[in-house]
PDB file of N, CA and C in Angstrom:
ATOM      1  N   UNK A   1       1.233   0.539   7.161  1.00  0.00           N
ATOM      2  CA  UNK A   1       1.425  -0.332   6.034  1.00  0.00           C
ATOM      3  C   UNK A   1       0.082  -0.420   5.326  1.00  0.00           C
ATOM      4  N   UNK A   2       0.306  -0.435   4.172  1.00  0.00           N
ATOM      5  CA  UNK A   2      -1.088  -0.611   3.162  1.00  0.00           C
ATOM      6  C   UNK A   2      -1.008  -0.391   2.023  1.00  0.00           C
ATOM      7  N   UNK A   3      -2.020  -0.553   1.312  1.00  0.00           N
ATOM      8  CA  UNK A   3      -1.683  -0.664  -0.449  1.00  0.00           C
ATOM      9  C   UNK A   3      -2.646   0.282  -0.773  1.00  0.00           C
ATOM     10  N   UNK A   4      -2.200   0.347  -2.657  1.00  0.00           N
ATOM     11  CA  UNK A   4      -3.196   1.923  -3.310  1.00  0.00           C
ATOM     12  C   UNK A   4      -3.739   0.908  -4.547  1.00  0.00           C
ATOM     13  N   UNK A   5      -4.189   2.035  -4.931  1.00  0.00           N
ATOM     14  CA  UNK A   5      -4.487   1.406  -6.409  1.00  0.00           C
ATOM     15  C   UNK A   5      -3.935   0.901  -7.178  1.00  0.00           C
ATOM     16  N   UNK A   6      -3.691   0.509  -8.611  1.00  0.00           N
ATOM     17  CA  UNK A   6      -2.427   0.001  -9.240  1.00  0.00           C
ATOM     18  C   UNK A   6      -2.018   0.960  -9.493  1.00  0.00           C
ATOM     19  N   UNK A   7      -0.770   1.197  -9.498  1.00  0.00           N
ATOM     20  CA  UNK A   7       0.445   2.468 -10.135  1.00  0.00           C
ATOM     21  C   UNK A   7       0.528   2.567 -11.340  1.00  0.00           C
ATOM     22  N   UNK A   8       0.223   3.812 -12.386  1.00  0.00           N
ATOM     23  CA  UNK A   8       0.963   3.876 -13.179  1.00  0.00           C
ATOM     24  C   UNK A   8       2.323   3.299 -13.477  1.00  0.00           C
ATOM     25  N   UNK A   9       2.532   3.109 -15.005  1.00  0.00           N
ATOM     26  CA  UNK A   9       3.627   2.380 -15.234  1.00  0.00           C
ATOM     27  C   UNK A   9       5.016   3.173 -14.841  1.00  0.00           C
ATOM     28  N   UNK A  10       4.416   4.503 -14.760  1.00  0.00           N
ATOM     29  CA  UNK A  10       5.990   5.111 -14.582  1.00  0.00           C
ATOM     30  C   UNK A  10       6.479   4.883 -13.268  1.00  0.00           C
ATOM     31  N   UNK A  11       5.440   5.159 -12.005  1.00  0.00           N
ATOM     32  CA  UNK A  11       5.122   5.317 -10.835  1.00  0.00           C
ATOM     33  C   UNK A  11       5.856   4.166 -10.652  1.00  0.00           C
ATOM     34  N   UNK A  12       5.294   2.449 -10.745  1.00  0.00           N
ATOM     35  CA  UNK A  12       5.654   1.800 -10.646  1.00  0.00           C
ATOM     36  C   UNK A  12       7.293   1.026 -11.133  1.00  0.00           C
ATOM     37  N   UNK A  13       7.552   1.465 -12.034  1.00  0.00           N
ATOM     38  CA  UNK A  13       8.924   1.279 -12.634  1.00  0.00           C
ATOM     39  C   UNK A  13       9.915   1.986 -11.786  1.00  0.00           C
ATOM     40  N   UNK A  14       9.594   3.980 -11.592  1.00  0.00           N
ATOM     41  CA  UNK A  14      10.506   3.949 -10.134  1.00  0.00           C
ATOM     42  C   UNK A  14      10.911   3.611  -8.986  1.00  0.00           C
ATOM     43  N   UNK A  15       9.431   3.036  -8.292  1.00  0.00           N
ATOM     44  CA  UNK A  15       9.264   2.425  -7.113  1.00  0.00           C
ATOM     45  C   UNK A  15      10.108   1.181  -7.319  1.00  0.00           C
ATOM     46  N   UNK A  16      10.115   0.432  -8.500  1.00  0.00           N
ATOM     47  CA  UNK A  16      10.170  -0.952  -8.115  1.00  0.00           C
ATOM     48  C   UNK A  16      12.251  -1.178  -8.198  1.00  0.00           C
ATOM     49  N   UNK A  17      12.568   0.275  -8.369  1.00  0.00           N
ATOM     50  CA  UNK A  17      14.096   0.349  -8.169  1.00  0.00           C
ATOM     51  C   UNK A  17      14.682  -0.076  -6.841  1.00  0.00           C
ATOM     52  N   UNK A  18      13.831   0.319  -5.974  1.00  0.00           N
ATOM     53  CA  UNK A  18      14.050   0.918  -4.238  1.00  0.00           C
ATOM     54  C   UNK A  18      13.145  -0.216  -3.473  1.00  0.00           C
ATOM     55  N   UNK A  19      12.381  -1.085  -4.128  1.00  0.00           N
ATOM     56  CA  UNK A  19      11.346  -2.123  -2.966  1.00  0.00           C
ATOM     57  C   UNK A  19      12.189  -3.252  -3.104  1.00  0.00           C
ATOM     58  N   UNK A  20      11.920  -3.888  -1.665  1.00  0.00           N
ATOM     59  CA  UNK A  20      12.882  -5.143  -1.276  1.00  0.00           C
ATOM     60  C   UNK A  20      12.028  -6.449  -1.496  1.00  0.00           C
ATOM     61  N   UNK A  21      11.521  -7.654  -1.907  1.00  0.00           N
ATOM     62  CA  UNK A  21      10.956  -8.560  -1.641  1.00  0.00           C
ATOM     63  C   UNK A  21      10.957  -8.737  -0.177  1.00  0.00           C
ATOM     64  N   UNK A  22       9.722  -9.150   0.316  1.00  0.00           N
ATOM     65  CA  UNK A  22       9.518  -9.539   1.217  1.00  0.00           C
ATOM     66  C   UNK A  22       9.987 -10.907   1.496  1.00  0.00           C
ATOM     67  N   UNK A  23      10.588 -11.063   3.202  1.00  0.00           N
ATOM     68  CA  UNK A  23      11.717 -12.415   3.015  1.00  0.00           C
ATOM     69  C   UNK A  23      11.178 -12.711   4.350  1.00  0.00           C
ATOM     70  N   UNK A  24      10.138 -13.544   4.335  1.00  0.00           N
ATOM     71  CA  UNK A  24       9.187 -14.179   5.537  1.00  0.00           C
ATOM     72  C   UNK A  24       8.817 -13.431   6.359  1.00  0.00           C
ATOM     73  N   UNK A  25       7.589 -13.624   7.346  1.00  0.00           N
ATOM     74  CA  UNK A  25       7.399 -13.180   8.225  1.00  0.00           C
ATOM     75  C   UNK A  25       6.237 -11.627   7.655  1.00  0.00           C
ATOM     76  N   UNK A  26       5.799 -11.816   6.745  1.00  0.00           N
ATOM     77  CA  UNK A  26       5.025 -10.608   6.576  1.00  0.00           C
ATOM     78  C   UNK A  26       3.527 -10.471   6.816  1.00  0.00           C
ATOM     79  N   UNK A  27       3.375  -9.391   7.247  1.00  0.00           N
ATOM     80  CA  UNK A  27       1.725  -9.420   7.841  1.00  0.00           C
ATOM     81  C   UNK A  27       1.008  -9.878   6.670  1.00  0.00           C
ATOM     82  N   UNK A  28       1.344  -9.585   5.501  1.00  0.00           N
ATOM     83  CA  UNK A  28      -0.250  -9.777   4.959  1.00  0.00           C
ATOM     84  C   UNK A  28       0.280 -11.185   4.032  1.00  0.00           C
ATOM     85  N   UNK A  29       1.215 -12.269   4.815  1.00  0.00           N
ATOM     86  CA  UNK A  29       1.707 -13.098   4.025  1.00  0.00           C
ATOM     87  C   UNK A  29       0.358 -14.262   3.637  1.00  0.00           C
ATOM     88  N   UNK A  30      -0.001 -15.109   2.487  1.00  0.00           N
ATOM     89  CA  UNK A  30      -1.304 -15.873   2.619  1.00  0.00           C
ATOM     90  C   UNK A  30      -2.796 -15.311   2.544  1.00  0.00           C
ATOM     91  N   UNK A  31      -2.946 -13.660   2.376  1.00  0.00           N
ATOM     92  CA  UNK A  31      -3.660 -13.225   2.428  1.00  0.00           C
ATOM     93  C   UNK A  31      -3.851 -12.868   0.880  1.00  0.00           C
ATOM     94  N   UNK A  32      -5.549 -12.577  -0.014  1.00  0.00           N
ATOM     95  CA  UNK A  32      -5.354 -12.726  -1.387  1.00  0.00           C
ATOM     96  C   UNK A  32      -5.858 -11.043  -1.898  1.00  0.00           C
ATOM     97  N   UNK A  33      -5.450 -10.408  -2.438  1.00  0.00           N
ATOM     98  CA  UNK A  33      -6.003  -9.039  -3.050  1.00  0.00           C
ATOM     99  C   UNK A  33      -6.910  -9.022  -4.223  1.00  0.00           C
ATOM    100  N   UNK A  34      -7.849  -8.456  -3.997  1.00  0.00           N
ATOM    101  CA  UNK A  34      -8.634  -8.222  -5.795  1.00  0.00           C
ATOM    102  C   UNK A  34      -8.863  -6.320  -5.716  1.00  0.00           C
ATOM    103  N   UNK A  35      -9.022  -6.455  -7.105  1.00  0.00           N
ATOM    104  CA  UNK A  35      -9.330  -4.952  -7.572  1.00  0.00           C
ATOM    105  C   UNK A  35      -9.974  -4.274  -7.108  1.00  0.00           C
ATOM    106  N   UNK A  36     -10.848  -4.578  -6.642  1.00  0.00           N
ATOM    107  CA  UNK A  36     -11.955  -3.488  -5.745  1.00  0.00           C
ATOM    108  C   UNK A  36     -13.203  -4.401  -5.046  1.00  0.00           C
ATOM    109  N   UNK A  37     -13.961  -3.406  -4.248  1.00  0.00           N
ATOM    110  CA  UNK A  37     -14.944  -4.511  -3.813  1.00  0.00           C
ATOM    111  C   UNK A  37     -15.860  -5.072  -4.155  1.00  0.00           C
ATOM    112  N   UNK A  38     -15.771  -6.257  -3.790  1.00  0.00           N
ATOM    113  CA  UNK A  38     -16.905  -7.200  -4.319  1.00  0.00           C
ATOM    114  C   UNK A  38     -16.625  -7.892  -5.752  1.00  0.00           C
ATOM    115  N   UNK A  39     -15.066  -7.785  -5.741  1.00  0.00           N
ATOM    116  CA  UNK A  39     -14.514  -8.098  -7.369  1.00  0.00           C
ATOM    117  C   UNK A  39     -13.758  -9.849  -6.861  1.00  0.00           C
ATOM    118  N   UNK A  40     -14.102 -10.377  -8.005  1.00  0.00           N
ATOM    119  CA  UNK A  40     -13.857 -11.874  -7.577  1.00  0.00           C
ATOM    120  C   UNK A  40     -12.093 -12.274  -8.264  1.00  0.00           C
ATOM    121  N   UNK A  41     -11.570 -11.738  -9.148  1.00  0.00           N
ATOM    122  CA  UNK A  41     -10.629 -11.698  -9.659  1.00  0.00           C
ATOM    123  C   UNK A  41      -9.266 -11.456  -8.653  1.00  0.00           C
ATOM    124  N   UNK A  42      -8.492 -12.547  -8.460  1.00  0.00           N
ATOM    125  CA  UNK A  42      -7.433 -12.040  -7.356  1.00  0.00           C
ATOM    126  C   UNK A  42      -6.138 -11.718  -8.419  1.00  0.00           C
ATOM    127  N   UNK A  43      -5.640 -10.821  -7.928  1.00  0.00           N
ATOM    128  CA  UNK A  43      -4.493 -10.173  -8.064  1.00  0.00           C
ATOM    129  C   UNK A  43      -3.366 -10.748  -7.851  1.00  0.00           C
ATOM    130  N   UNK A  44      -2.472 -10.369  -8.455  1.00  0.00           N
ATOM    131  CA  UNK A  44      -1.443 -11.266  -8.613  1.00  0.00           C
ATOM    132  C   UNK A  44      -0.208 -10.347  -8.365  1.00  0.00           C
ATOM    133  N   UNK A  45       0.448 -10.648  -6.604  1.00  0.00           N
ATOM    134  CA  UNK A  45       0.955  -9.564  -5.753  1.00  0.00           C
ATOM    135  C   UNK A  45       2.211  -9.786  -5.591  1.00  0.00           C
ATOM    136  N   UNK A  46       3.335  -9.198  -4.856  1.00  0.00           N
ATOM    137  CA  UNK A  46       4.779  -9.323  -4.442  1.00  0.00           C
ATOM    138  C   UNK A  46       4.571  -8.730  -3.276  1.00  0.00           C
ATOM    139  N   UNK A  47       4.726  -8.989  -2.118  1.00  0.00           N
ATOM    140  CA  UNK A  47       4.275  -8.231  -0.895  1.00  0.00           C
ATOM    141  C   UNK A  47       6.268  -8.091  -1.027  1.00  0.00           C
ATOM    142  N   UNK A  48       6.600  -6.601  -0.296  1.00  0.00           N
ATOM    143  CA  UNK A  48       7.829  -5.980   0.199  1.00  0.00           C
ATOM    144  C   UNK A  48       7.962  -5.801   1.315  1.00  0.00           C
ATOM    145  N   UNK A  49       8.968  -6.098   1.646  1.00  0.00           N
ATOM    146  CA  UNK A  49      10.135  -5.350   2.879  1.00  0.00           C
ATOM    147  C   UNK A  49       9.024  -3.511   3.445  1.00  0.00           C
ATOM    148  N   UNK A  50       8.542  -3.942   4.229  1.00  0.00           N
ATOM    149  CA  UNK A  50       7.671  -2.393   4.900  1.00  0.00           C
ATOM    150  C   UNK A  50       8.705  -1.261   5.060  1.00  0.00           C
ATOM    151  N   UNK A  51      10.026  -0.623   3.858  1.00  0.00           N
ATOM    152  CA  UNK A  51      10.770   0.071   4.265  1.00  0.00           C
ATOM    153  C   UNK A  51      10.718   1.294   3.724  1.00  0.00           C
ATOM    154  N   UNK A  52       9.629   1.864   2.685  1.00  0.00           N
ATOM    155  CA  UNK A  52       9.219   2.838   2.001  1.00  0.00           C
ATOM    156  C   UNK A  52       8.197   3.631   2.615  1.00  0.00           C
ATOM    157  N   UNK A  53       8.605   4.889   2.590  1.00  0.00           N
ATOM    158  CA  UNK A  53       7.382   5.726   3.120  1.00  0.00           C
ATOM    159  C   UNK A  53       7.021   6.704   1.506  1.00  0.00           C
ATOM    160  N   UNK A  54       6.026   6.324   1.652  1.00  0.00           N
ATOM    161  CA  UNK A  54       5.105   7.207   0.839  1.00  0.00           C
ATOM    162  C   UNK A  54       3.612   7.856   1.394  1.00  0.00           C
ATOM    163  N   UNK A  55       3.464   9.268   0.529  1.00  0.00           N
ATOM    164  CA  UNK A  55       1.954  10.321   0.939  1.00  0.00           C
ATOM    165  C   UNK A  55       0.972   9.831  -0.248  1.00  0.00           C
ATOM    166  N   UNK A  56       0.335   9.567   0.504  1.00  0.00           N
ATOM    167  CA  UNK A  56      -1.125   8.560  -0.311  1.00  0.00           C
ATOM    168  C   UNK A  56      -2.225   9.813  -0.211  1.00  0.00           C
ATOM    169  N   UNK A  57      -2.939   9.757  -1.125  1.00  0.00           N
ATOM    170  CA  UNK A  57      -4.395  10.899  -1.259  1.00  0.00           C
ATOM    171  C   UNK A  57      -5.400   9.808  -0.736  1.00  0.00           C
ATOM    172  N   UNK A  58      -6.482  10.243   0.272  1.00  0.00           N
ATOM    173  CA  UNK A  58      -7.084   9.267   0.524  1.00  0.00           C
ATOM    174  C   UNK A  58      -8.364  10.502   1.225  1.00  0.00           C
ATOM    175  N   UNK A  59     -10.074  10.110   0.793  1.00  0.00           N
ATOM    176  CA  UNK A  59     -10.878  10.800   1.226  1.00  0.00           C
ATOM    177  C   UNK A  59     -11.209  10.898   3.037  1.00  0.00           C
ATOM    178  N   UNK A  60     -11.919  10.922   3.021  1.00  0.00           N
ATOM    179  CA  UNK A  60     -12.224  10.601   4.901  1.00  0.00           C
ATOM    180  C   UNK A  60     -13.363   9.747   4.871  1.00  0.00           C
ATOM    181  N   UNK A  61     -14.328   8.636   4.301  1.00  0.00           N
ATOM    182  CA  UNK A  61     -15.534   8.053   3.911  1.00  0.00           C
ATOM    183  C   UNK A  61     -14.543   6.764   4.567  1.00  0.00           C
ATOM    184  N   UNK A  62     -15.144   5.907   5.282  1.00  0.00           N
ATOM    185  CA  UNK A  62     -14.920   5.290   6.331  1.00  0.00           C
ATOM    186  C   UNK A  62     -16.111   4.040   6.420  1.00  0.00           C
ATOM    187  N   UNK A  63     -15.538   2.337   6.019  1.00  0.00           N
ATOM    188  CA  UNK A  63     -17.621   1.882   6.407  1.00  0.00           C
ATOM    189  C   UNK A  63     -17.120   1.081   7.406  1.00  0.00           C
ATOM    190  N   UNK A  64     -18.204   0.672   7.873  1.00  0.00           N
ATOM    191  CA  UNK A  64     -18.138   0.292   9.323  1.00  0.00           C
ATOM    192  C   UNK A  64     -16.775  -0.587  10.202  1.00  0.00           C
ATOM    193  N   UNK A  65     -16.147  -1.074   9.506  1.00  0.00           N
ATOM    194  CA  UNK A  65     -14.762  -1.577   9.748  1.00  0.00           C
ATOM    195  C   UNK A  65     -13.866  -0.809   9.709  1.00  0.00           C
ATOM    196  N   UNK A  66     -13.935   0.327   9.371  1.00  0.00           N
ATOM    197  CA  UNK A  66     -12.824   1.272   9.711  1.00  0.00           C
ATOM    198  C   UNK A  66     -12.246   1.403   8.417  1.00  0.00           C
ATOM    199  N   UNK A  67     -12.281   0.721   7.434  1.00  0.00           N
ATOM    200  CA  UNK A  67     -11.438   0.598   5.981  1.00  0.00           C
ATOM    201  C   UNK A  67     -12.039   1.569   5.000  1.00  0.00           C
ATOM    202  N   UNK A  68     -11.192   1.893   4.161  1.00  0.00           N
ATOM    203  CA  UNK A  68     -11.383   3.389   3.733  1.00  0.00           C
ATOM    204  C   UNK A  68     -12.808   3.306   2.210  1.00  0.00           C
ATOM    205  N   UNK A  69     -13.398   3.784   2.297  1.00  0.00           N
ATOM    206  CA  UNK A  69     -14.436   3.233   1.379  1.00  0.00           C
ATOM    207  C   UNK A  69     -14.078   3.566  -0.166  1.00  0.00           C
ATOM    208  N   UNK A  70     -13.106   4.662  -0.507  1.00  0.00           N
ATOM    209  CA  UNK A  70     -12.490   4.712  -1.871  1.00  0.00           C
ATOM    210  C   UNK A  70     -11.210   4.055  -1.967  1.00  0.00           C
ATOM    211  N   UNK A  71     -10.597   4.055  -3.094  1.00  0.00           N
ATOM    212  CA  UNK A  71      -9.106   3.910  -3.272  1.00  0.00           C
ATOM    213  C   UNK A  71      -8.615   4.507  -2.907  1.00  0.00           C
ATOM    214  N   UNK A  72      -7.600   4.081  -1.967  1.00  0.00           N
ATOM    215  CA  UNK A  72      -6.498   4.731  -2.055  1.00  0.00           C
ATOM    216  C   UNK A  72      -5.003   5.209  -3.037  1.00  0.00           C
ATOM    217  N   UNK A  73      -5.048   6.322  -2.973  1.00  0.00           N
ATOM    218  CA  UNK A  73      -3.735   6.565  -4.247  1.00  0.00           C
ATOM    219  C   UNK A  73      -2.615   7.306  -3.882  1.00  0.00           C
ATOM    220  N   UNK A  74      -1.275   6.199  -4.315  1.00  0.00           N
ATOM    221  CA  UNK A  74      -0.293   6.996  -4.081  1.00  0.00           C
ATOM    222  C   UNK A  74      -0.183   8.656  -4.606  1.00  0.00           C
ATOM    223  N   UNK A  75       0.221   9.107  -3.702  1.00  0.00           N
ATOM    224  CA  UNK A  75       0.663  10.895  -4.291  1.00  0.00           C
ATOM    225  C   UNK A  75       1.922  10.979  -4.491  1.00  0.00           C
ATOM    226  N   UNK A  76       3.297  10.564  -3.774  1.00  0.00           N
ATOM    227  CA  UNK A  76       4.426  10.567  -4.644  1.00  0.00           C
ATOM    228  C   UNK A  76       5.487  10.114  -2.826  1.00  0.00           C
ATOM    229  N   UNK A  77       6.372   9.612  -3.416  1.00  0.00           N
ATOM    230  CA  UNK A  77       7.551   8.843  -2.000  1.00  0.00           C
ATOM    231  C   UNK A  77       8.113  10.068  -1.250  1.00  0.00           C
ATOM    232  N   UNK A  78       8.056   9.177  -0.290  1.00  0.00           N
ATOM    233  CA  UNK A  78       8.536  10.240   0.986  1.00  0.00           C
ATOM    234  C   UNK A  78       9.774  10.447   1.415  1.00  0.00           C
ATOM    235  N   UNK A  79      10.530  10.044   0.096  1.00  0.00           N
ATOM    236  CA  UNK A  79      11.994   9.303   0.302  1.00  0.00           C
ATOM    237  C   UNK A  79      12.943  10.504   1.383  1.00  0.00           C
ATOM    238  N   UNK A  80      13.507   9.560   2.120  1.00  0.00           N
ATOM    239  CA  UNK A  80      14.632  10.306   3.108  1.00  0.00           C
ATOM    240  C   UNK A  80      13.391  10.566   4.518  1.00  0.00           C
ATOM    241  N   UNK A  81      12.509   9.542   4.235  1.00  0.00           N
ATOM    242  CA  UNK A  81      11.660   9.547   5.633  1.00  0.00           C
ATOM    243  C   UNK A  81      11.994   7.885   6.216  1.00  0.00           C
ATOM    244  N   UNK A  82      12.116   7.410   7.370  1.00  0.00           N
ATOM    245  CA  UNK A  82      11.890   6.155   7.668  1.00  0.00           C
ATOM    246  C   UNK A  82      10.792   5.660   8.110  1.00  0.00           C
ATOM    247  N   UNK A  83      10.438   4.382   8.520  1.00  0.00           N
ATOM    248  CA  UNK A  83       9.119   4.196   8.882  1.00  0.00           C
ATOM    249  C   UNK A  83       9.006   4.482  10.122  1.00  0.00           C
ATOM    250  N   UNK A  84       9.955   4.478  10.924  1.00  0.00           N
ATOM    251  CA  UNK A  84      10.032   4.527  12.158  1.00  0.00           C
ATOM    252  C   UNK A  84       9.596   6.371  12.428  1.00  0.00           C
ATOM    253  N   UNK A  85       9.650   7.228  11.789  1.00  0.00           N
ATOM    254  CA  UNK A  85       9.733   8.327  11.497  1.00  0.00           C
ATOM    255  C   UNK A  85       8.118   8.894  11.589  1.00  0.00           C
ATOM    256  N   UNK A  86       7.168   8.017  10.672  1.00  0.00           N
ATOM    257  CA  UNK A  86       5.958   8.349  10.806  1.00  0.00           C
ATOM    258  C   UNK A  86       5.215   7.802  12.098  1.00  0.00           C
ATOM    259  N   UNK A  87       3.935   8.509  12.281  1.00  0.00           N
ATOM    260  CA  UNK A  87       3.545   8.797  13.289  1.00  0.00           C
ATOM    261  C   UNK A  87       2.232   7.399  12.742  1.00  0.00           C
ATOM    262  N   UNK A  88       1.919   6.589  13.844  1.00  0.00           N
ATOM    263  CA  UNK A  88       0.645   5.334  13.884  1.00  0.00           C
ATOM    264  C   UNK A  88      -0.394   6.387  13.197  1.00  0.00           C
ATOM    265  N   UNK A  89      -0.918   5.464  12.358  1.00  0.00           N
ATOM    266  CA  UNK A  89      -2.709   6.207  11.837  1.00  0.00           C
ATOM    267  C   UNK A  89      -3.375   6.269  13.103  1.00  0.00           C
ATOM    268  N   UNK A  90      -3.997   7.105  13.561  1.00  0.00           N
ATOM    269  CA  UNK A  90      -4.991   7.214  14.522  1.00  0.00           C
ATOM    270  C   UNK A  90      -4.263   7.489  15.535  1.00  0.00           C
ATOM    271  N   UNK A  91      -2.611   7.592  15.927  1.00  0.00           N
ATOM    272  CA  UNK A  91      -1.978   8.181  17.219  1.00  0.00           C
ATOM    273  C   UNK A  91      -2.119   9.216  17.424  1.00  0.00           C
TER     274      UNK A  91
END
């Protein structure tokens, strides 16, 4: 589970056919997002239902917490994959 950059409008307009609202109980429920780091501006989010698999482009630059030091960006849905389907980051 994890988030990208903001989506293009198209990107986002397809996606947002197929995402479920999130209906309690979500990990990152109470938790606040901003644009990038060290940016004071919070974002204004809809956390979803974890039932979409999508292939994200993402470098290998890593800082000391393990969190990825660029953006991450969607590359396009993995549709007809489940989550249960993909394999843990780092398994």
């Amino acid at each position: 589970m994890g988030r990208t950059t903001t989506l293009a409008r198209a990107a986002a307009a397809s996606l947002a056919e197929v995402l479920v609202p999130a209906v309690g109980g979500h990990p990152w429920e109470g938790r606040t997002f901003t644009v990038g780091w060290g940016a004071r501006d919070v974002l204004d989010v809809a956390l979803v239902h974890p039932q979409l698999v999508v292939e994200v482009a993402v470098d290998v630059a890593r800082d000391g917490a393990g969190r990825w030091r660029h953006p991450v960006r969607l590359h396009r849905p993995g549709f007809g994959l489940s989550p249960d389907a993909v394999p843990l980051f780092g398994a």
